[in-house]
C-alpha atoms as a PDB file:
ATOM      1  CA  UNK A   1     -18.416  76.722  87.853  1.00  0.00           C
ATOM      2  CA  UNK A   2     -19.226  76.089  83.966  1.00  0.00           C
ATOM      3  CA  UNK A   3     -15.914  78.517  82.959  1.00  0.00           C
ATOM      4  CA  UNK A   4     -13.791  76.424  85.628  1.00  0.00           C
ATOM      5  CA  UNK A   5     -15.564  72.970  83.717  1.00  0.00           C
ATOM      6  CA  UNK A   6     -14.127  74.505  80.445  1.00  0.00           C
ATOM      7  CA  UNK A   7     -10.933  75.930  81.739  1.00  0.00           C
ATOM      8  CA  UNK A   8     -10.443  71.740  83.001  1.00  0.00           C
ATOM      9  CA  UNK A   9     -11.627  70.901  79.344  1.00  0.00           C
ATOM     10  CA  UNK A  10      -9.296  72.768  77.514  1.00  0.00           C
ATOM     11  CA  UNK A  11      -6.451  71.917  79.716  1.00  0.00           C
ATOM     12  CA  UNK A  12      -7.222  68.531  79.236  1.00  0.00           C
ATOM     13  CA  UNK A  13      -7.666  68.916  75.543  1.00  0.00           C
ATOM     14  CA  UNK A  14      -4.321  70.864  75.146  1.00  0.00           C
ATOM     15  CA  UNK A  15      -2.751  68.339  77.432  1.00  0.00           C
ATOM     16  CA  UNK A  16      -3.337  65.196  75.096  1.00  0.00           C
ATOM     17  CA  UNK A  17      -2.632  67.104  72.000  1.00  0.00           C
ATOM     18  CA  UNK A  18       0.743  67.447  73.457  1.00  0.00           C
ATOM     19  CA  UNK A  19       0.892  63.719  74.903  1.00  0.00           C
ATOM     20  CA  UNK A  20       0.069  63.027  71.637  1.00  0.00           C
ATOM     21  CA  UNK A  21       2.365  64.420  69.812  1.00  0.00           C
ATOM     22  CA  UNK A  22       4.909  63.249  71.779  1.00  0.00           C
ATOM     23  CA  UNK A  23       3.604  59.660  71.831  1.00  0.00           C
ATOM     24  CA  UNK A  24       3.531  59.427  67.742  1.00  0.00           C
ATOM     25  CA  UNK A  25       7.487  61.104  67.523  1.00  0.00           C
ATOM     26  CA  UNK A  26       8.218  58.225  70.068  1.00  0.00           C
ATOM     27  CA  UNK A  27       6.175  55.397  68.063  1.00  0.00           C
ATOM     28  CA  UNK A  28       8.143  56.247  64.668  1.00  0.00           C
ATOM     29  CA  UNK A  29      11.702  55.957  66.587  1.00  0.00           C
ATOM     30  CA  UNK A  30      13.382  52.558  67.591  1.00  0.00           C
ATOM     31  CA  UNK A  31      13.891  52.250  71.183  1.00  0.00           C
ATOM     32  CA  UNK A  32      17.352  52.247  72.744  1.00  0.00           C
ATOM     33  CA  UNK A  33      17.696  49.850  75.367  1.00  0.00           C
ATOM     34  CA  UNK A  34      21.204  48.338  77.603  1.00  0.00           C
ATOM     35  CA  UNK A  35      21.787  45.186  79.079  1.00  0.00           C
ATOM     36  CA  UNK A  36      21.264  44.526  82.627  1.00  0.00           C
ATOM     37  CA  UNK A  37      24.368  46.267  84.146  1.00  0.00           C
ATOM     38  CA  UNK A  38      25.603  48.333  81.416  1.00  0.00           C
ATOM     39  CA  UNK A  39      25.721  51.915  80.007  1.00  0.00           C
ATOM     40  CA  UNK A  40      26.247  51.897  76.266  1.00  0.00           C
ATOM     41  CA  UNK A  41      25.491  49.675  73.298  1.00  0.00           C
ATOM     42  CA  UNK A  42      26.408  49.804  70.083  1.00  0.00           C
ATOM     43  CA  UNK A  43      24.100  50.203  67.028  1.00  0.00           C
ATOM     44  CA  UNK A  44      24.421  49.196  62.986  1.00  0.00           C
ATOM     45  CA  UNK A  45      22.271  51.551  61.122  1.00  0.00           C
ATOM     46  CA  UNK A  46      21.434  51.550  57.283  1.00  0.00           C
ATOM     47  CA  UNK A  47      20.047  54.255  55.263  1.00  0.00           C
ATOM     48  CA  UNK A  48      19.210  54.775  51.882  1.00  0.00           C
ATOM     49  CA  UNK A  49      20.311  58.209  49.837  1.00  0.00           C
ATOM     50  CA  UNK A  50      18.783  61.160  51.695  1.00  0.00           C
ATOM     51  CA  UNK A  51      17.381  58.769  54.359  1.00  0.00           C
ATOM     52  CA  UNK A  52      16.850  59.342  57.896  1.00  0.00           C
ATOM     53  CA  UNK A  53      16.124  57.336  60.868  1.00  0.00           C
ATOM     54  CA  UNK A  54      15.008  58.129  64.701  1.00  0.00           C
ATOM     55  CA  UNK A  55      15.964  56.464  68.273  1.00  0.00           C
ATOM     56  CA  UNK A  56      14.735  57.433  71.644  1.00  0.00           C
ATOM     57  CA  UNK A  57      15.982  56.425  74.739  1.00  0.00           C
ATOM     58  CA  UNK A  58      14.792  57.097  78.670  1.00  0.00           C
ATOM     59  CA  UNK A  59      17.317  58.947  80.577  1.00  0.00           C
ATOM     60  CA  UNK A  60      17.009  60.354  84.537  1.00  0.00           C
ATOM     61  CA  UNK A  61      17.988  64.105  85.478  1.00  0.00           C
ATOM     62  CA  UNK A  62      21.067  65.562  85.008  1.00  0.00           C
ATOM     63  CA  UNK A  63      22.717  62.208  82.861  1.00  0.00           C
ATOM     64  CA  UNK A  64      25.062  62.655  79.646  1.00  0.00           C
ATOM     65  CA  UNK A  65      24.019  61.145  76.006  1.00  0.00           C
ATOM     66  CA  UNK A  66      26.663  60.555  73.650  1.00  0.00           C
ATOM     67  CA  UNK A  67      26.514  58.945  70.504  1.00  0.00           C
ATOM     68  CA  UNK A  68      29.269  58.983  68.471  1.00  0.00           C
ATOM     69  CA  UNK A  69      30.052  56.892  64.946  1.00  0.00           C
ATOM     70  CA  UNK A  70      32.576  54.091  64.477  1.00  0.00           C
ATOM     71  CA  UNK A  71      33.136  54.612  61.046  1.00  0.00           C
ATOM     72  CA  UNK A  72      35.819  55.851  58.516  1.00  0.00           C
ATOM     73  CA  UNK A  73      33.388  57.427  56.074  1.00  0.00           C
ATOM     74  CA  UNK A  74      32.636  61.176  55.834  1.00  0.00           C
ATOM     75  CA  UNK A  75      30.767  62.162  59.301  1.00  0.00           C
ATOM     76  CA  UNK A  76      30.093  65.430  57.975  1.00  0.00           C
ATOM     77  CA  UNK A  77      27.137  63.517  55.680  1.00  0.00           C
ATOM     78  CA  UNK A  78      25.817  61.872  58.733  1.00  0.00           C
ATOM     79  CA  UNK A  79      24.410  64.979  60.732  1.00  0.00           C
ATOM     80  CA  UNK A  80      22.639  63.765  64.134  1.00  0.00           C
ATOM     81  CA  UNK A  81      19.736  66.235  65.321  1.00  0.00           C
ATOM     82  CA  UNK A  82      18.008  65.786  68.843  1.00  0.00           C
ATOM     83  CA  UNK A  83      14.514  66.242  68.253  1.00  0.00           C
ATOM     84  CA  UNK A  84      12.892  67.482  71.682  1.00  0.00           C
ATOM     85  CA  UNK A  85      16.047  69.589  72.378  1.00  0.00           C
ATOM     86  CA  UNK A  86      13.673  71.956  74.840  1.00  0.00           C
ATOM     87  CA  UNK A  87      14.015  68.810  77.524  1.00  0.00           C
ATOM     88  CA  UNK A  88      17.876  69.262  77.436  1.00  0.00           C
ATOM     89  CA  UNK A  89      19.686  71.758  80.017  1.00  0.00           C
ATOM     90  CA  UNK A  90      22.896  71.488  77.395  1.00  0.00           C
ATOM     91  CA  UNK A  91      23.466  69.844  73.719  1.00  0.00           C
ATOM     92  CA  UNK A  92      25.603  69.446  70.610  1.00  0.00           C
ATOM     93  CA  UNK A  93      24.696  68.076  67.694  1.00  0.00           C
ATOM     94  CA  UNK A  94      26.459  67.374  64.566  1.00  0.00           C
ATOM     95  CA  UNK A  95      28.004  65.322  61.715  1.00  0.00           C
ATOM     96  CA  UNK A  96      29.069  62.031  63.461  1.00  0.00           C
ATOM     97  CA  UNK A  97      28.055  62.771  66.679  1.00  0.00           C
ATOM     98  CA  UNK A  98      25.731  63.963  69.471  1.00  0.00           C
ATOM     99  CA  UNK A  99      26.214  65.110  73.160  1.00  0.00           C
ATOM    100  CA  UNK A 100      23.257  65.845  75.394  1.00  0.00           C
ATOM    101  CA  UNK A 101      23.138  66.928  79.102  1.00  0.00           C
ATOM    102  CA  UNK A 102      19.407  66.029  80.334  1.00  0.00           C
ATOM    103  CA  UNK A 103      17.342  68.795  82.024  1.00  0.00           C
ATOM    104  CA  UNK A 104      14.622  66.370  82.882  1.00  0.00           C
ATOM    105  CA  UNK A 105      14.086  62.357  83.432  1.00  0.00           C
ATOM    106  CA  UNK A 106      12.121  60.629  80.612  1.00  0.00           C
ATOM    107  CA  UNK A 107      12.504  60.184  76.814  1.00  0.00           C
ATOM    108  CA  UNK A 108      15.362  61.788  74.729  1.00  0.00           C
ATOM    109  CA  UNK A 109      14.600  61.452  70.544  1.00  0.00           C
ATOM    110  CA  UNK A 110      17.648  62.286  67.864  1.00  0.00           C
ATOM    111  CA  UNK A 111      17.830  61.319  64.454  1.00  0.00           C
ATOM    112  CA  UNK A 112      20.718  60.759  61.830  1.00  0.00           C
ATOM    113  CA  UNK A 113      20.278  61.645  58.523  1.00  0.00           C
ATOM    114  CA  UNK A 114      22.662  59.813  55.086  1.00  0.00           C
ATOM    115  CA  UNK A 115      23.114  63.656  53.785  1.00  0.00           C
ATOM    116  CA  UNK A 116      24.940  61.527  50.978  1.00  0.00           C
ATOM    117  CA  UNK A 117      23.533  60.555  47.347  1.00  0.00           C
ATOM    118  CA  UNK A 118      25.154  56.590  48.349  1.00  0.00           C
ATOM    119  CA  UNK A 119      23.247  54.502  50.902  1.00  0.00           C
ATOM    120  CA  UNK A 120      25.403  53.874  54.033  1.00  0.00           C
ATOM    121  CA  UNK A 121      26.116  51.161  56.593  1.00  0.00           C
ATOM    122  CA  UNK A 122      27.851  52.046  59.727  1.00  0.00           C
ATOM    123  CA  UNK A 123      27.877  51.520  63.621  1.00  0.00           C
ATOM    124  CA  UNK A 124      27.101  54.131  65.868  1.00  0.00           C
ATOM    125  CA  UNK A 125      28.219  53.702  70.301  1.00  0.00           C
ATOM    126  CA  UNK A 126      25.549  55.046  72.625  1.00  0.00           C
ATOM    127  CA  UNK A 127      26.221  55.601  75.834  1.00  0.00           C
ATOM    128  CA  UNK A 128      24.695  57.302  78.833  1.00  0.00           C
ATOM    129  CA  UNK A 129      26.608  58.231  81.843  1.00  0.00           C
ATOM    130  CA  UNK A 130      26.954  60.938  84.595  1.00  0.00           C
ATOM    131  CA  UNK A 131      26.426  64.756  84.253  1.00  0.00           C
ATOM    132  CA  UNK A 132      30.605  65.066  83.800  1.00  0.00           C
ATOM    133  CA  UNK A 133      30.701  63.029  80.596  1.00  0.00           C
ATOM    134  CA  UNK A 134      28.730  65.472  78.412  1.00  0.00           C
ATOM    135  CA  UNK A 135      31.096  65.956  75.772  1.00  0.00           C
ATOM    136  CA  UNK A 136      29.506  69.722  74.606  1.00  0.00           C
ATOM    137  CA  UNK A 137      30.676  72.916  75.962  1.00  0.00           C
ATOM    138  CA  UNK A 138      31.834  73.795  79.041  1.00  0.00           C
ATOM    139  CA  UNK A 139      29.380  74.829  82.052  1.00  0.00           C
ATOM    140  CA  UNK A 140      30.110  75.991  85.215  1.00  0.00           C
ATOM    141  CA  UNK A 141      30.476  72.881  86.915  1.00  0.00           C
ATOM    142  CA  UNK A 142      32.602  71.459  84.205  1.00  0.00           C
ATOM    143  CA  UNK A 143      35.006  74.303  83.367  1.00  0.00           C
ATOM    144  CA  UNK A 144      37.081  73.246  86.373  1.00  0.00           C
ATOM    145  CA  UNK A 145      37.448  69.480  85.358  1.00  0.00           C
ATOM    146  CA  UNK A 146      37.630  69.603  81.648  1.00  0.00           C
ATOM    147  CA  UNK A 147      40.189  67.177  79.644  1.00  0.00           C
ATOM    148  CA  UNK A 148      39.774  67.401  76.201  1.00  0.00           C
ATOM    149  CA  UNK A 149      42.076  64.792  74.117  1.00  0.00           C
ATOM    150  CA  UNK A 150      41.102  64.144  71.228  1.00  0.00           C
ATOM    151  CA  UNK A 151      42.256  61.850  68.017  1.00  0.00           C
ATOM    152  CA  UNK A 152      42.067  62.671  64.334  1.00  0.00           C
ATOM    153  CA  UNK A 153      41.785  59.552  62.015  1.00  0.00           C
ATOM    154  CA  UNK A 154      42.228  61.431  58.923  1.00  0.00           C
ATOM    155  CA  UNK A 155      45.662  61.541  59.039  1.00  0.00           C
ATOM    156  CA  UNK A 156      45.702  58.203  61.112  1.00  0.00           C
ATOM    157  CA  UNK A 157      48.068  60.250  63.949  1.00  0.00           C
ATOM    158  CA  UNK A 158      46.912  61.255  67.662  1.00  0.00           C
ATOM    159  CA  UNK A 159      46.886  64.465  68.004  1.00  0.00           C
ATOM    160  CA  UNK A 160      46.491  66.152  71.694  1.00  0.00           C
ATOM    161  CA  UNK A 161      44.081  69.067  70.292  1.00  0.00           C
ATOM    162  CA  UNK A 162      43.782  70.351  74.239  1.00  0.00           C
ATOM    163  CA  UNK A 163      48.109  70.740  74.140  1.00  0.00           C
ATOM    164  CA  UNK A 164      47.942  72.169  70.763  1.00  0.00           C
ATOM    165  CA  UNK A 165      45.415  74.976  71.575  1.00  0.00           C
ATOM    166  CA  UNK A 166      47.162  75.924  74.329  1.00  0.00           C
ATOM    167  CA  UNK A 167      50.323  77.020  71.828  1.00  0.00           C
ATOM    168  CA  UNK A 168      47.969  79.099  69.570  1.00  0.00           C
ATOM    169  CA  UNK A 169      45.860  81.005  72.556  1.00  0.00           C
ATOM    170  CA  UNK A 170      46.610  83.164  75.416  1.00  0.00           C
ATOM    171  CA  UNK A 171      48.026  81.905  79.046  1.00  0.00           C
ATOM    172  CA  UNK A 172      45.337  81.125  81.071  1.00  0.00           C
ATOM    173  CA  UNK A 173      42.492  81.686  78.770  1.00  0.00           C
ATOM    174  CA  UNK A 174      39.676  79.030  79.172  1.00  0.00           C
ATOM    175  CA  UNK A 175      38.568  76.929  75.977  1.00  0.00           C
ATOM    176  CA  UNK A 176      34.510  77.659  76.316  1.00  0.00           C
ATOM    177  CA  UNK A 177      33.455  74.509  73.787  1.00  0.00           C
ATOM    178  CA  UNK A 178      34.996  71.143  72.309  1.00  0.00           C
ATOM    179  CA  UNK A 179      37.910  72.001  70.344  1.00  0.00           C
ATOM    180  CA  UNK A 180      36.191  70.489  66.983  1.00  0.00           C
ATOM    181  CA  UNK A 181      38.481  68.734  63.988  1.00  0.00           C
ATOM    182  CA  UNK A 182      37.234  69.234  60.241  1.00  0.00           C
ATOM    183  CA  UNK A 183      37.748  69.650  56.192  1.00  0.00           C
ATOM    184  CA  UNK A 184      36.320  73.336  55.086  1.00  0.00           C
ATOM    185  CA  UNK A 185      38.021  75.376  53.516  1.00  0.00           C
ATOM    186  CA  UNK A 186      41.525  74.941  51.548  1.00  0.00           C
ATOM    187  CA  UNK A 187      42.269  72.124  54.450  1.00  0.00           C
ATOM    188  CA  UNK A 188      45.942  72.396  55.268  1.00  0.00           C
ATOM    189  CA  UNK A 189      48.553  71.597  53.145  1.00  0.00           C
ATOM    190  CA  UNK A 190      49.856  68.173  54.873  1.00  0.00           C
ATOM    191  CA  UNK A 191      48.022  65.027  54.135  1.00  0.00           C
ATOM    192  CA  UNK A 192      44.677  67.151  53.318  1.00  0.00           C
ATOM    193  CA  UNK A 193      44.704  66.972  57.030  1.00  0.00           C
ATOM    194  CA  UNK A 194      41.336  68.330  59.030  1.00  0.00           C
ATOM    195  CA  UNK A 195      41.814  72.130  60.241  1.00  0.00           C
ATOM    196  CA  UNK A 196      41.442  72.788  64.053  1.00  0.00           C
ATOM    197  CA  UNK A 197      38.704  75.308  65.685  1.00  0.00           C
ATOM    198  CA  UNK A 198      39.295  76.463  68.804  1.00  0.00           C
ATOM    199  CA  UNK A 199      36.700  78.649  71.041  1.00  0.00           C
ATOM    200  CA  UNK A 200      38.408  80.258  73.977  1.00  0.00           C
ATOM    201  CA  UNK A 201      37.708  83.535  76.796  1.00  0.00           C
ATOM    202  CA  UNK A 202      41.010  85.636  77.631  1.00  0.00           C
ATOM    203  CA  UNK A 203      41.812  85.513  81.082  1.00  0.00           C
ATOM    204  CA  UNK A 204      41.125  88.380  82.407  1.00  0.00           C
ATOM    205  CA  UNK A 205      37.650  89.039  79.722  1.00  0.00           C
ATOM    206  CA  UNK A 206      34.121  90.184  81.259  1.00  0.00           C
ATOM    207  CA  UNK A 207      31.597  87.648  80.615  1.00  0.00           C
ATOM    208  CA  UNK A 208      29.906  89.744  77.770  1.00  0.00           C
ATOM    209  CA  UNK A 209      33.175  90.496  76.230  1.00  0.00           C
ATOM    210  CA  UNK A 210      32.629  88.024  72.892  1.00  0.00           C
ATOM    211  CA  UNK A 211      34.602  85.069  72.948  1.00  0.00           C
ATOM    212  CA  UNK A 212      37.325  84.394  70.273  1.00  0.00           C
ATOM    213  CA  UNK A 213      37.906  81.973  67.440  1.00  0.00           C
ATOM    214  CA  UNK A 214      40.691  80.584  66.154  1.00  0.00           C
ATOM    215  CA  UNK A 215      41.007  78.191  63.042  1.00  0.00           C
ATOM    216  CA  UNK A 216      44.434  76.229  62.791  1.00  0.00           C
ATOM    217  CA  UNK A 217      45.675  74.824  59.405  1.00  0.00           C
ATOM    218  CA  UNK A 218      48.740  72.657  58.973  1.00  0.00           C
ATOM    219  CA  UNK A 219      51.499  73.370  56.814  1.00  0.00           C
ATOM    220  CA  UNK A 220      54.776  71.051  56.165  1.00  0.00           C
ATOM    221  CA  UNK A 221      56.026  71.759  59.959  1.00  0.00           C
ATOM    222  CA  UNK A 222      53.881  73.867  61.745  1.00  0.00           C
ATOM    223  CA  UNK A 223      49.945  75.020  62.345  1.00  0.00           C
ATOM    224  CA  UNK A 224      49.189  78.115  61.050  1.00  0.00           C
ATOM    225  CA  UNK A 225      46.614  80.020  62.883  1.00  0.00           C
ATOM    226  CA  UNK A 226      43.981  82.490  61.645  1.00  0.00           C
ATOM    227  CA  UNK A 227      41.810  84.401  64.265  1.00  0.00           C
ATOM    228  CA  UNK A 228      38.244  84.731  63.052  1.00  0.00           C
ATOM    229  CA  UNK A 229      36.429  88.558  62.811  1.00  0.00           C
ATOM    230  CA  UNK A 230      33.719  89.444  64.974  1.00  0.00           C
ATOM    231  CA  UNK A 231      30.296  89.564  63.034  1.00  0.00           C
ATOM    232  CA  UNK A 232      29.190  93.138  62.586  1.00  0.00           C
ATOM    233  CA  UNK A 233      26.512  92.468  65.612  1.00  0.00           C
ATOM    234  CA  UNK A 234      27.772  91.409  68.712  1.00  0.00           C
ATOM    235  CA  UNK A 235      25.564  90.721  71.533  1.00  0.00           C
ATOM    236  CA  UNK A 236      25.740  91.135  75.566  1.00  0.00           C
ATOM    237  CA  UNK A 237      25.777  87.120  75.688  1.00  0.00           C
ATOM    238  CA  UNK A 238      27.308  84.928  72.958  1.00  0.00           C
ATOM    239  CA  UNK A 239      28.107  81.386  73.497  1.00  0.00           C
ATOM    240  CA  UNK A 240      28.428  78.541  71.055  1.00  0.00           C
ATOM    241  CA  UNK A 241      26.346  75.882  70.823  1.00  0.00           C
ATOM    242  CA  UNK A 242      27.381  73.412  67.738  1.00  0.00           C
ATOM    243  CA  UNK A 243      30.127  73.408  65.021  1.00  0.00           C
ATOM    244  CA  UNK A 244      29.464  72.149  61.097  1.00  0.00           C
ATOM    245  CA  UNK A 245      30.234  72.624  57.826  1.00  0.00           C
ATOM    246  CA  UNK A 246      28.126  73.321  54.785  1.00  0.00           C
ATOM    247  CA  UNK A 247      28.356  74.978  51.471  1.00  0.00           C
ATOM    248  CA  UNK A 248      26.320  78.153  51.130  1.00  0.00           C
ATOM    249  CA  UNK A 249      28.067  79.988  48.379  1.00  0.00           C
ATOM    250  CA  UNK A 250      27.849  77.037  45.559  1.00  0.00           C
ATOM    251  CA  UNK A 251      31.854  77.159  45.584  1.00  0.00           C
ATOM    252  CA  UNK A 252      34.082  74.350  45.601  1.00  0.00           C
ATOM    253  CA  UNK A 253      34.590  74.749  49.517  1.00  0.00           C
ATOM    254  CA  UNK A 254      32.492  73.900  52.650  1.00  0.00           C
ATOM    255  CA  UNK A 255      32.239  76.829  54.530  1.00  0.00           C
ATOM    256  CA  UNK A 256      32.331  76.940  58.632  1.00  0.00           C
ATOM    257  CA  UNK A 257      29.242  77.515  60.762  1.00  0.00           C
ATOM    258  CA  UNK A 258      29.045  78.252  64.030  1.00  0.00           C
ATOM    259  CA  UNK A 259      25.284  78.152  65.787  1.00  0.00           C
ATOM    260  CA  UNK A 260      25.493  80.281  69.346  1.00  0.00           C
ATOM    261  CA  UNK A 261      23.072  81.008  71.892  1.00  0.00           C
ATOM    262  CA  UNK A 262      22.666  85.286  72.893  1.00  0.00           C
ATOM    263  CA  UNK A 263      21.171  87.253  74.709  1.00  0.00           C
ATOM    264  CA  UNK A 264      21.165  91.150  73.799  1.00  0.00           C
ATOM    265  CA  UNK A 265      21.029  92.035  77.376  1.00  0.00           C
ATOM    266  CA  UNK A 266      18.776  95.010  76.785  1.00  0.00           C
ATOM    267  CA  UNK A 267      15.027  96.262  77.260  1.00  0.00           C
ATOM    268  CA  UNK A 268      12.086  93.835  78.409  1.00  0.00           C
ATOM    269  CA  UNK A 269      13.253  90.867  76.241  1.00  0.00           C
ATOM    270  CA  UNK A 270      17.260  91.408  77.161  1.00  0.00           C
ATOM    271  CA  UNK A 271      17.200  88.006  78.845  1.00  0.00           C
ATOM    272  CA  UNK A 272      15.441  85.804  76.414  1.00  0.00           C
ATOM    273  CA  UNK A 273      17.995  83.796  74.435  1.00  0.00           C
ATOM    274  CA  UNK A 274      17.796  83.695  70.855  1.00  0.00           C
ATOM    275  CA  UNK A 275      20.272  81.851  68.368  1.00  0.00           C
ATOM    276  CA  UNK A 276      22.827  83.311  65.710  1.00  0.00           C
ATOM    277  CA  UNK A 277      24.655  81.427  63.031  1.00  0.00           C
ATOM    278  CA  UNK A 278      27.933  82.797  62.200  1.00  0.00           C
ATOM    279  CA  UNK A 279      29.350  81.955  58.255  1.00  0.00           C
ATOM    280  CA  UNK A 280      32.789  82.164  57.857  1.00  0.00           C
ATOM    281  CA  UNK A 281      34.053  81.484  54.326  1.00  0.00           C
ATOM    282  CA  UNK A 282      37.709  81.425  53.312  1.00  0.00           C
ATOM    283  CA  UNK A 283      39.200  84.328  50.758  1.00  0.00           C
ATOM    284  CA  UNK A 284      42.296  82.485  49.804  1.00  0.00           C
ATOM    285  CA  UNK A 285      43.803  84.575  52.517  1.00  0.00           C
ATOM    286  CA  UNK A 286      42.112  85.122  55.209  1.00  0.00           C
ATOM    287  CA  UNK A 287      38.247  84.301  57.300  1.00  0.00           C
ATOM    288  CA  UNK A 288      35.360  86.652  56.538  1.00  0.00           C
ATOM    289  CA  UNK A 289      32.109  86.652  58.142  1.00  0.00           C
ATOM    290  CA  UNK A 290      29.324  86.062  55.582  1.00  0.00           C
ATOM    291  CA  UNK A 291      26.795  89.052  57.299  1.00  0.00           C
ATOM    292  CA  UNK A 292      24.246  88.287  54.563  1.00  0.00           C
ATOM    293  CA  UNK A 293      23.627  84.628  54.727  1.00  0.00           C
ATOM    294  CA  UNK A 294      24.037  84.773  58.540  1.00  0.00           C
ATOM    295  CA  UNK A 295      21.160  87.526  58.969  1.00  0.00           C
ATOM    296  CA  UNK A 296      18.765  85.407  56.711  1.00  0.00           C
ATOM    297  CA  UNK A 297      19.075  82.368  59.079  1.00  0.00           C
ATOM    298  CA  UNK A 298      15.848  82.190  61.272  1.00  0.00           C
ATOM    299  CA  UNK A 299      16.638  83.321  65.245  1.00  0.00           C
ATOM    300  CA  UNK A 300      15.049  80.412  65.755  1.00  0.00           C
ATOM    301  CA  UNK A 301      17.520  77.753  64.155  1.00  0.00           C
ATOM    302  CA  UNK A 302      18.725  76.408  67.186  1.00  0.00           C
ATOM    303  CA  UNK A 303      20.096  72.882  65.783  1.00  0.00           C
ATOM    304  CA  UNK A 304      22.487  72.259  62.938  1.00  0.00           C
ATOM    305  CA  UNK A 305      19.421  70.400  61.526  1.00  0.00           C
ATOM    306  CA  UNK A 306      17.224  73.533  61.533  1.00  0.00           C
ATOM    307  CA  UNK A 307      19.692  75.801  60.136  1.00  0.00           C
ATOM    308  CA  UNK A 308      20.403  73.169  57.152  1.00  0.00           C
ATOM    309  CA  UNK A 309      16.801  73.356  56.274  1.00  0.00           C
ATOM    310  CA  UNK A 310      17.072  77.424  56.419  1.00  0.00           C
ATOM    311  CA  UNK A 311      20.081  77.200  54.004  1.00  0.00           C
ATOM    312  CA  UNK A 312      17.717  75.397  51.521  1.00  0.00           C
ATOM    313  CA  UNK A 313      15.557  78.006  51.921  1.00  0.00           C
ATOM    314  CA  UNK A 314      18.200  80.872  51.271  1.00  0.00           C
ATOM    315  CA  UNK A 315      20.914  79.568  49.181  1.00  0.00           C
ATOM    316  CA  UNK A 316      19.488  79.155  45.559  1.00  0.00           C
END
């Protein structure tokens, strides 16, 4: 009787610790709330140089969260992290945006951080909606419904990235994540436009085949395409989780990162996922994988946010 008393004790004790925490991350983050009857609301946010800022919001089961910016400036300085991502079933998050699918009902926290050395101003759209808006990559349900159109201001042209990709992969393989628009690298010659990154599974591939990259960058008339190397270790499952760019070699350029989820598929642990940062940097010719930065990133990095902080930590 007295070790069930302090078996009920302890639970109890581990219990609020957890509450706890939970209730102080909540009590430092403005609450998100919509008008009677409607689904998304739109937010000005200021921050001061390096500042960051936190929202929470109260979802149900199996909803989509995206926030996205309405703003010209940089994005890429404007990271978004979700902060109790072990809640989520699915999420992206990145510069200028965030895309959650919920894995239970009850509060969702993400942040934005002004990466920049200028305070910023800006307006950012929230909106919450059914399981088939999450914006991230594709799951099961989703692969068979997927429309991805999507618009790049930077060179004030729509651009149908969906119809594009499909020039520069092979018939009938299946784009696995959101085709994703950004500067790194040498951008393309034309109007310093953003290059394209495209994620895709060959038709006919096994499911622990890894999945192939391709990075488009325009010219005067045409896209040229660059297909990415595998990293030295490849793993039974690989699938991507979030796309952003950072500089980790003190060039010039931003360099492309690309955080997946794996799986090594072997011995007691084979099915416990783990996370992977690939670092591609550009040559002046080509893509090559960065092994040694991407093998100091913790397994544990499993947000953009996280493996920023492990960069710090690395890159001198």
């Amino acid at each position: 009787m007295k070790n069930m008393k302090k078996t009920l004790v302890m639970f109890g004790l581990i219990t609020g610790f957890i509450l706890a925490v939970n209730l102080s991350a909540t009590a430092q983050a403005e609450r998100i709330s919509f008008a009677k009857g409607k689904s998304e609301k739109t937010i000005s946010v200021s921050l001061p140089p390096k500042g960051t800022k936190k929202f929470v919001l109260s979802v149900g089961l199996k909803q989509a969260i995206n926030v996205n910016l309405l703003t010209n400036q940089n994005v890429l300085e404007l990271p978004f992290s979700l902060l109790n991502a072990g809640r989520a079933d699915h999420f992206e998050d990145y510069g200028g945006g965030l895309t959650v699918l919920t894995g239970r009902k009850g509060d969702y926290t993400f942040s934005v951080l002004n990466n920049s050395k200028k305070s910023r101003t800006f307006k950012m759209k929230v909106r919450v909606g059914v399981a088939g808006e999450y914006e991230g990559g594709v799951t099961e349900t989703k692969a068979k419904t997927e429309s991805l159109t999507e618009s790049s201001d930077s060179t004030n042209t729509k651009t149908d990235l969906k119809a594009l990709a499909r020039k520069y992969i092979p018939n009938g393989a299946e784009i696995i994540h959101k085709i994703v628009q950004g500067k790194f690298a040498p951008a393309g010659v034309k109007s310093n436009a953003d290059n394209v990154i495209i994620m895709y599974r060959a038709k006919d591939s096994s499911p622990t085949d890894p999945y192939e990259i391709v990075v488009l960058r325009q010219s005067e008339n045409m896209w040229d395409d660059y297909p990415l190397p595998q990293p030295d270790t490849t793993w039974s499952i690989m699938k991507p989780v979030s796309v952003f760019f950072e500089n980790v070699d003190r060039d010039s350029e931003k360099e492309l990162l690309i955080l997946e989820e794996a799986e090594s598929g072997a011995g007691p642990t084979g099915a416990v996922p783990f996370y992977r940062t690939r670092v591609y940097d550009w040559t002046g010719s080509e893509f090559k994988h960065l092994e040694d930065i991407s093998d100091k990133i913790s397994a544990d990095a499993d947000t953009a946010d996280k493996v920023r902080k492990e960069l710090k930590r690395i890159v001198k």
